[in-house]
PDB file of N, CA and C in Angstrom:
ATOM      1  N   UNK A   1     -14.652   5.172  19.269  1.00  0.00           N
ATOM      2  CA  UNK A   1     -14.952   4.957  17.874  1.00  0.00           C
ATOM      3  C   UNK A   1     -14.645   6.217  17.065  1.00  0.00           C
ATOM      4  N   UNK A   2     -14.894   7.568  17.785  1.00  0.00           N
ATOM      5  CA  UNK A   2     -14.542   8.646  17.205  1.00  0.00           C
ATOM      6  C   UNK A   2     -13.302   8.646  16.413  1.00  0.00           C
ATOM      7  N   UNK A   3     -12.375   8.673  17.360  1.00  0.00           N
ATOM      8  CA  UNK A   3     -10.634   8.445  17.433  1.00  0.00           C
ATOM      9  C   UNK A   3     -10.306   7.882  15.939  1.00  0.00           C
ATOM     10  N   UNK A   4     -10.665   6.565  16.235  1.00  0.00           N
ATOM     11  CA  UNK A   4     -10.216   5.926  15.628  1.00  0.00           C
ATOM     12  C   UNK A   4     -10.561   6.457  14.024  1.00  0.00           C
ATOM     13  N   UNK A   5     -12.009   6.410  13.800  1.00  0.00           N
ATOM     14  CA  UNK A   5     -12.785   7.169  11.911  1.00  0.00           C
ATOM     15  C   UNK A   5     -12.240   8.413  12.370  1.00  0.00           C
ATOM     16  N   UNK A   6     -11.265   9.488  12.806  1.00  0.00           N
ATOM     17  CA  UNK A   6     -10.499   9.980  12.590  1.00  0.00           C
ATOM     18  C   UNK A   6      -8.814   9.991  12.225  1.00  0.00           C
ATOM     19  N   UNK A   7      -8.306   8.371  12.714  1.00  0.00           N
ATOM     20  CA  UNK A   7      -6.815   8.231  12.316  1.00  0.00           C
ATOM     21  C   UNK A   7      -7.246   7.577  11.211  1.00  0.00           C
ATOM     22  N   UNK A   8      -8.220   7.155  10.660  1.00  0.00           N
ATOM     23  CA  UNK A   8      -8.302   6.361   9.675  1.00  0.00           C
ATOM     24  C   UNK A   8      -8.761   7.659   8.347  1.00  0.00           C
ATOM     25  N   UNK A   9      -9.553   8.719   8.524  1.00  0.00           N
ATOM     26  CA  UNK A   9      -9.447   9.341   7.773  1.00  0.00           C
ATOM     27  C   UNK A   9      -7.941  10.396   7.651  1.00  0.00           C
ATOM     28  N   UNK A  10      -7.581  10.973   8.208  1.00  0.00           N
ATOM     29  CA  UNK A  10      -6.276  11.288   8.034  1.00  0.00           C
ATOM     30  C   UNK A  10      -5.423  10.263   7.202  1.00  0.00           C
ATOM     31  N   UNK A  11      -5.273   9.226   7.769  1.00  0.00           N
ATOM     32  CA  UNK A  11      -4.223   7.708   7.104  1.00  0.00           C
ATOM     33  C   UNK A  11      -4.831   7.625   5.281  1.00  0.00           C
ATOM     34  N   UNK A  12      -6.215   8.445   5.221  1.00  0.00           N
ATOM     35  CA  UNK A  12      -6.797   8.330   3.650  1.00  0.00           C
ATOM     36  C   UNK A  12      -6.266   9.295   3.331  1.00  0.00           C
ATOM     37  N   UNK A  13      -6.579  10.863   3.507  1.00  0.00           N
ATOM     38  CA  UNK A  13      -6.045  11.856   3.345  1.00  0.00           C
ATOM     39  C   UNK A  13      -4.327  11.839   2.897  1.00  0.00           C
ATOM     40  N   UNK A  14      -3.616  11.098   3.739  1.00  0.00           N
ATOM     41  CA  UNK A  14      -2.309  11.095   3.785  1.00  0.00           C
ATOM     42  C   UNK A  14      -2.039  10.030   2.063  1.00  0.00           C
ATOM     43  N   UNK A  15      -2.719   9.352   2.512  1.00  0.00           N
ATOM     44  CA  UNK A  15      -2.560   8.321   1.271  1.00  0.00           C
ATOM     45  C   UNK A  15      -3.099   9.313  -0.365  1.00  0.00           C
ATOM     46  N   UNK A  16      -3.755   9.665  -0.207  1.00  0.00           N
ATOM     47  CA  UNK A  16      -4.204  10.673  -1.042  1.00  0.00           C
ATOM     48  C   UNK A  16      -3.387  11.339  -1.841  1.00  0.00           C
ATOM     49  N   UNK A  17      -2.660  12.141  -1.293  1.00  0.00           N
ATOM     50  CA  UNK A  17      -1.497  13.037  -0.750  1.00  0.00           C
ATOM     51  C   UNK A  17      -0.221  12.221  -1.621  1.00  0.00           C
ATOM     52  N   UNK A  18      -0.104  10.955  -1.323  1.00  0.00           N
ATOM     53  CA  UNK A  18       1.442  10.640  -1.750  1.00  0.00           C
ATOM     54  C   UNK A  18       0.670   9.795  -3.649  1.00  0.00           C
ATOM     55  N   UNK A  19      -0.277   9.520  -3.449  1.00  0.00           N
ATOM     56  CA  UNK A  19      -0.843   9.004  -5.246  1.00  0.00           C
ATOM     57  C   UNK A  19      -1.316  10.015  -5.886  1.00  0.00           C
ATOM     58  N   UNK A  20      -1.122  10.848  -5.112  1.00  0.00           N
ATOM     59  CA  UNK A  20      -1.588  12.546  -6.229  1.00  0.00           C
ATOM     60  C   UNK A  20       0.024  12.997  -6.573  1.00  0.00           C
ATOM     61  N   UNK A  21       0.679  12.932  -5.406  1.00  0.00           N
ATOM     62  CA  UNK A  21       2.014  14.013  -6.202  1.00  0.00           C
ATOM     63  C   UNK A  21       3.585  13.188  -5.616  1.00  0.00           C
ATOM     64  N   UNK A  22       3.104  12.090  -5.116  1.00  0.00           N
ATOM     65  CA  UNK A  22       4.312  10.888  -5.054  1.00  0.00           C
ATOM     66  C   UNK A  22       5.272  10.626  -6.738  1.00  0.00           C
ATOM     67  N   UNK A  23       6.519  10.110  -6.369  1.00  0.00           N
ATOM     68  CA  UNK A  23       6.894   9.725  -7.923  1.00  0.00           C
ATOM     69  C   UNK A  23       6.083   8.819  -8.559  1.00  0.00           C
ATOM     70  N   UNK A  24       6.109   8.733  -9.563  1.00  0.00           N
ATOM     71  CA  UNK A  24       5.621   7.649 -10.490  1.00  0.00           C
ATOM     72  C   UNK A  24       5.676   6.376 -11.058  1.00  0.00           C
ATOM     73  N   UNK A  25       7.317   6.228 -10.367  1.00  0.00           N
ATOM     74  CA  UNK A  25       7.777   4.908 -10.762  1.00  0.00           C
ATOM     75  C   UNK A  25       7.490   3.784  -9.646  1.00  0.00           C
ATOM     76  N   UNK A  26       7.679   4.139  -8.592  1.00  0.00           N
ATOM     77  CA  UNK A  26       7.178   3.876  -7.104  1.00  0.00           C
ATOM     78  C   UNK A  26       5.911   3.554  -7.223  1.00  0.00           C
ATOM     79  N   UNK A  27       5.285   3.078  -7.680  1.00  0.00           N
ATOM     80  CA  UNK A  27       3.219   2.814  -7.738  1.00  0.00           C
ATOM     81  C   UNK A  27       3.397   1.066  -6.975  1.00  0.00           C
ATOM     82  N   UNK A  28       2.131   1.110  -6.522  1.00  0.00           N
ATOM     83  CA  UNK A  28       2.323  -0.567  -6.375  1.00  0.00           C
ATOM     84  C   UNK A  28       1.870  -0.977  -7.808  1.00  0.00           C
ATOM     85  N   UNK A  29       2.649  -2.312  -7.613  1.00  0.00           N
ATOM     86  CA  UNK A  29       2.783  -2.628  -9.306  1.00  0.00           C
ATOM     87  C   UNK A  29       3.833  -2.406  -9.798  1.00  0.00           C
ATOM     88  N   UNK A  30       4.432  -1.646  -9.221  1.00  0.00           N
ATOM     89  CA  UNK A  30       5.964  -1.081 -10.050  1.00  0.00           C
ATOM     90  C   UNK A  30       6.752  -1.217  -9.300  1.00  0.00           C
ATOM     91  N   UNK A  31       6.677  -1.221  -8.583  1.00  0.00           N
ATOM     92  CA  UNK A  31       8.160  -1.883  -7.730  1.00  0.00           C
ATOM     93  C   UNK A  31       9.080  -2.885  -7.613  1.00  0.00           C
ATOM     94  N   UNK A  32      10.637  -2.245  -7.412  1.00  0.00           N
ATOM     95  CA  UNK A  32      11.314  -3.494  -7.788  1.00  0.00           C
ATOM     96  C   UNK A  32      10.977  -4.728  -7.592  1.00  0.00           C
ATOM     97  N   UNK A  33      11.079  -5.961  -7.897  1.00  0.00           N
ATOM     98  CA  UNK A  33      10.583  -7.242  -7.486  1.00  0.00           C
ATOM     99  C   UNK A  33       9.384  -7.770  -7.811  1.00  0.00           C
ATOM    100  N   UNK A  34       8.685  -6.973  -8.057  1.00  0.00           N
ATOM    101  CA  UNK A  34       7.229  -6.918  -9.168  1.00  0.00           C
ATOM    102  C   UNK A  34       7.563  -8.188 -10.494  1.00  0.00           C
ATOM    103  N   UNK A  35       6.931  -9.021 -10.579  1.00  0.00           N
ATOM    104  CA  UNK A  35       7.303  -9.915 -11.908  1.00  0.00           C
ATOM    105  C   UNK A  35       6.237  -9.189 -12.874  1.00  0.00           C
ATOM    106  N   UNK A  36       6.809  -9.090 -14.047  1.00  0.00           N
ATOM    107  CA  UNK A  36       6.132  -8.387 -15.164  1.00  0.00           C
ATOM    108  C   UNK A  36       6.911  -9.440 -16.815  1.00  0.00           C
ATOM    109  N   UNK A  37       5.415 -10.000 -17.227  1.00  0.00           N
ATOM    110  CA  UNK A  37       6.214 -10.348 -18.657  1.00  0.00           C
ATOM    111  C   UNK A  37       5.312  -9.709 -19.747  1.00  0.00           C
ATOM    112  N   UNK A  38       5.728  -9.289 -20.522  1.00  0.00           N
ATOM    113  CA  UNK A  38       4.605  -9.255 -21.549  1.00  0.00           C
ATOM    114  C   UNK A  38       5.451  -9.696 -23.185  1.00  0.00           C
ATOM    115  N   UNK A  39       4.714 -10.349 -23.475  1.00  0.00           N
ATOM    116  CA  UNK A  39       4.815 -10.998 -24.778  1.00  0.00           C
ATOM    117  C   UNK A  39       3.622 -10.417 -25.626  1.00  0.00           C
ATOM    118  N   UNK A  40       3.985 -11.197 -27.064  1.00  0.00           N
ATOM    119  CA  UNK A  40       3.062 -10.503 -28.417  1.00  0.00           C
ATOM    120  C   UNK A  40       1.677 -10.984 -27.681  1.00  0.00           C
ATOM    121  N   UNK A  41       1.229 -12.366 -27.653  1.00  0.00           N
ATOM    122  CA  UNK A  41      -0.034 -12.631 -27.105  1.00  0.00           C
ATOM    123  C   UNK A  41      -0.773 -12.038 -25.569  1.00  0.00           C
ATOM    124  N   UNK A  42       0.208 -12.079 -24.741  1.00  0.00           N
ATOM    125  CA  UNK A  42      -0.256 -11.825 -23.424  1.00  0.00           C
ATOM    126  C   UNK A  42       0.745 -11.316 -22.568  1.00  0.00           C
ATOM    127  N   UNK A  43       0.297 -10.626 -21.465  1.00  0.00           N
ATOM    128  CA  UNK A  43       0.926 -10.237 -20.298  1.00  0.00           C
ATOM    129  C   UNK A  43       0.680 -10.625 -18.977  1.00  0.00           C
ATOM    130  N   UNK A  44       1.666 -11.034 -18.143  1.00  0.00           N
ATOM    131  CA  UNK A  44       1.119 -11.653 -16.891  1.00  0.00           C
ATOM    132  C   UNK A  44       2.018 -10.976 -15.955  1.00  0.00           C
ATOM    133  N   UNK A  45       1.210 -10.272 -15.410  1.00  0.00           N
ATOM    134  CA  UNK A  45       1.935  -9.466 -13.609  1.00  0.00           C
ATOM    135  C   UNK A  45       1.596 -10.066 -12.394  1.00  0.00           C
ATOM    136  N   UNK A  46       2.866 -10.035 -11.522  1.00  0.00           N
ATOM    137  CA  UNK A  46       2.623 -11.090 -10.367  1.00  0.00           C
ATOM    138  C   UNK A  46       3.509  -9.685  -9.107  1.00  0.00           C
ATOM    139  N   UNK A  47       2.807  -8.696  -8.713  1.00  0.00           N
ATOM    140  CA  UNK A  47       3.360  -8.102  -7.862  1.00  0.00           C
ATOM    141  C   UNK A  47       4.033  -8.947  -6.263  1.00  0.00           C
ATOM    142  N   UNK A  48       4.468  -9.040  -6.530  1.00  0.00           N
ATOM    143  CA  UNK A  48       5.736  -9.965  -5.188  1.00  0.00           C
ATOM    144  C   UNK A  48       5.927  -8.897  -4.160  1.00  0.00           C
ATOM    145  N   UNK A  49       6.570  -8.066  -4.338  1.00  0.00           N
ATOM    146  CA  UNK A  49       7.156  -6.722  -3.716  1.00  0.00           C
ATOM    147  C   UNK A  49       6.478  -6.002  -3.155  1.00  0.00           C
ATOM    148  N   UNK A  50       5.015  -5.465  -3.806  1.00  0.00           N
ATOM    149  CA  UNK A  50       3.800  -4.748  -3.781  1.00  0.00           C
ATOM    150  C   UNK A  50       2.847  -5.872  -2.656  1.00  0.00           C
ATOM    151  N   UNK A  51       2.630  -6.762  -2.595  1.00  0.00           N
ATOM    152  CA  UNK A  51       2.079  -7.721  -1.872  1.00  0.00           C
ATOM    153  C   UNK A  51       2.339  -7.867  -0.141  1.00  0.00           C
ATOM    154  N   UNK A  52       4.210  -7.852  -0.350  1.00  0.00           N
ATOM    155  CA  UNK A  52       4.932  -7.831   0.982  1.00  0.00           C
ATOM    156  C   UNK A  52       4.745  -6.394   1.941  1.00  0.00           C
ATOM    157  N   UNK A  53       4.989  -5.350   0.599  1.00  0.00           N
ATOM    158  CA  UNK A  53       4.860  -4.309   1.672  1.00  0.00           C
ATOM    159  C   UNK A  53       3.652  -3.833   2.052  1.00  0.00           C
ATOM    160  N   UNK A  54       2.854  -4.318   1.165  1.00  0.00           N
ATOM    161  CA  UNK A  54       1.067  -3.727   1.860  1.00  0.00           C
ATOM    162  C   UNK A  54       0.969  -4.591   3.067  1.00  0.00           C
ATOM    163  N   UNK A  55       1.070  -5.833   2.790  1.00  0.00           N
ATOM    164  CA  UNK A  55       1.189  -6.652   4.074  1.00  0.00           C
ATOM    165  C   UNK A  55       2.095  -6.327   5.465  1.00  0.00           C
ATOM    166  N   UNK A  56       3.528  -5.331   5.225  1.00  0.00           N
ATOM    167  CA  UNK A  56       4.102  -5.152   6.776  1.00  0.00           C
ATOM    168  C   UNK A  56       3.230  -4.040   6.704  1.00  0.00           C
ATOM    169  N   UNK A  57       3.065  -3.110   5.818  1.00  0.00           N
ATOM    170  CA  UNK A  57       1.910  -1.986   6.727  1.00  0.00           C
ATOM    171  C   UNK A  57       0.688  -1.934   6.843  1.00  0.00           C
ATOM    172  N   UNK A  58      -0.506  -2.704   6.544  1.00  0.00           N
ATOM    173  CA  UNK A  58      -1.195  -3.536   7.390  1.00  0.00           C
ATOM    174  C   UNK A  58      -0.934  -4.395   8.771  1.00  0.00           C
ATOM    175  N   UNK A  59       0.244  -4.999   8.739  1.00  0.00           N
ATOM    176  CA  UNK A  59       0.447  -5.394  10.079  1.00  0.00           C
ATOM    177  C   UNK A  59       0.541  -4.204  11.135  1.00  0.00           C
ATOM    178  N   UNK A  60       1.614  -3.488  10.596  1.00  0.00           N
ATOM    179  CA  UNK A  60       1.745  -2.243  11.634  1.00  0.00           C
ATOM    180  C   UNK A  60       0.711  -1.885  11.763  1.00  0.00           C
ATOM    181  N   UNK A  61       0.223  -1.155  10.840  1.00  0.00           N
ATOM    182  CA  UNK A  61      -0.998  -0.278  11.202  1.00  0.00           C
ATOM    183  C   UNK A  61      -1.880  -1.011  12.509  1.00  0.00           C
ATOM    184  N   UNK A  62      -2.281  -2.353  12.191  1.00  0.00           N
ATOM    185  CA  UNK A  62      -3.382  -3.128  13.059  1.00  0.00           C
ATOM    186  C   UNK A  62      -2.335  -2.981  14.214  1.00  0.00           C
ATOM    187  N   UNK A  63      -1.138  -3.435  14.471  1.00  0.00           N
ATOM    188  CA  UNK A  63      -0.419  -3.128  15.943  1.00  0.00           C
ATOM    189  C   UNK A  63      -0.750  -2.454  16.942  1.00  0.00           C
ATOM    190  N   UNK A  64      -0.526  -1.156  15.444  1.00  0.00           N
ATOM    191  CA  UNK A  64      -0.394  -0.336  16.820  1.00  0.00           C
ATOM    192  C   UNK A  64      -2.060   0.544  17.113  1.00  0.00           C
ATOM    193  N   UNK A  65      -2.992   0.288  16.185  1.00  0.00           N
ATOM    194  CA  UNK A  65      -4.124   0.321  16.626  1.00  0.00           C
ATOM    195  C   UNK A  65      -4.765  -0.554  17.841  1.00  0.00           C
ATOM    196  N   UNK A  66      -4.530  -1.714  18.019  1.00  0.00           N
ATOM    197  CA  UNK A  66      -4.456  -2.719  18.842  1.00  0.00           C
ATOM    198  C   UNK A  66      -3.784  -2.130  20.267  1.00  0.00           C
ATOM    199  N   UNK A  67      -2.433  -1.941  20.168  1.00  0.00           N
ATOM    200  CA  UNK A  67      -2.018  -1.351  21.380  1.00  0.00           C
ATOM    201  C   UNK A  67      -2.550  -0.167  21.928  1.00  0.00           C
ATOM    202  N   UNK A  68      -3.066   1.125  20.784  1.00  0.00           N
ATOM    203  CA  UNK A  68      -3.608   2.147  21.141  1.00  0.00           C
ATOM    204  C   UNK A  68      -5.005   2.050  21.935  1.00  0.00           C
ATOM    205  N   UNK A  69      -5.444   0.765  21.669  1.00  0.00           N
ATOM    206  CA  UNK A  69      -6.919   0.323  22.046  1.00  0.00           C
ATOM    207  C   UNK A  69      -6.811  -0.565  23.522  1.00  0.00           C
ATOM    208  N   UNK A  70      -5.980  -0.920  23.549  1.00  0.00           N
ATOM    209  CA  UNK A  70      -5.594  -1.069  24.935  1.00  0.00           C
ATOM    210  C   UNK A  70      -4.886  -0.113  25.904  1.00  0.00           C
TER     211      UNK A  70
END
């Protein structure tokens, strides 16, 4: 259990690290493929792009935690 609330704080740390001094255009939310409309009345965002890739690195991540745990 140690191990692990240690790769997981590092993996925060690291994350930390790239939304403090990462580019700016790159945000989730902003990424290519991101649907964005905004009109006079309203705006509606549908991150597509931002969705997929949290999702393959969540998969990874659980992988290879999974394998490490075996």
């Amino acid at each position: 259990m140690g191990k692990i609330l240690i790769v997981v704080g590092l993996v925060c740390i690291i994350a930390g690290l790239v939304v403090l001094y990462g580019p700016k255009h790159l945000w989730p939310g902003r990424l290519p493929g991101d649907i964005r409309i905004e009109r006079e009345n309203y705006s509606f965002h549908f991150p597509i792009m931002t969705s997929l890739l949290l999702s393959v690195l969540l998969s990874l991540i659980l992988y290879f935690v999974n394998r490490w745990k075996n």
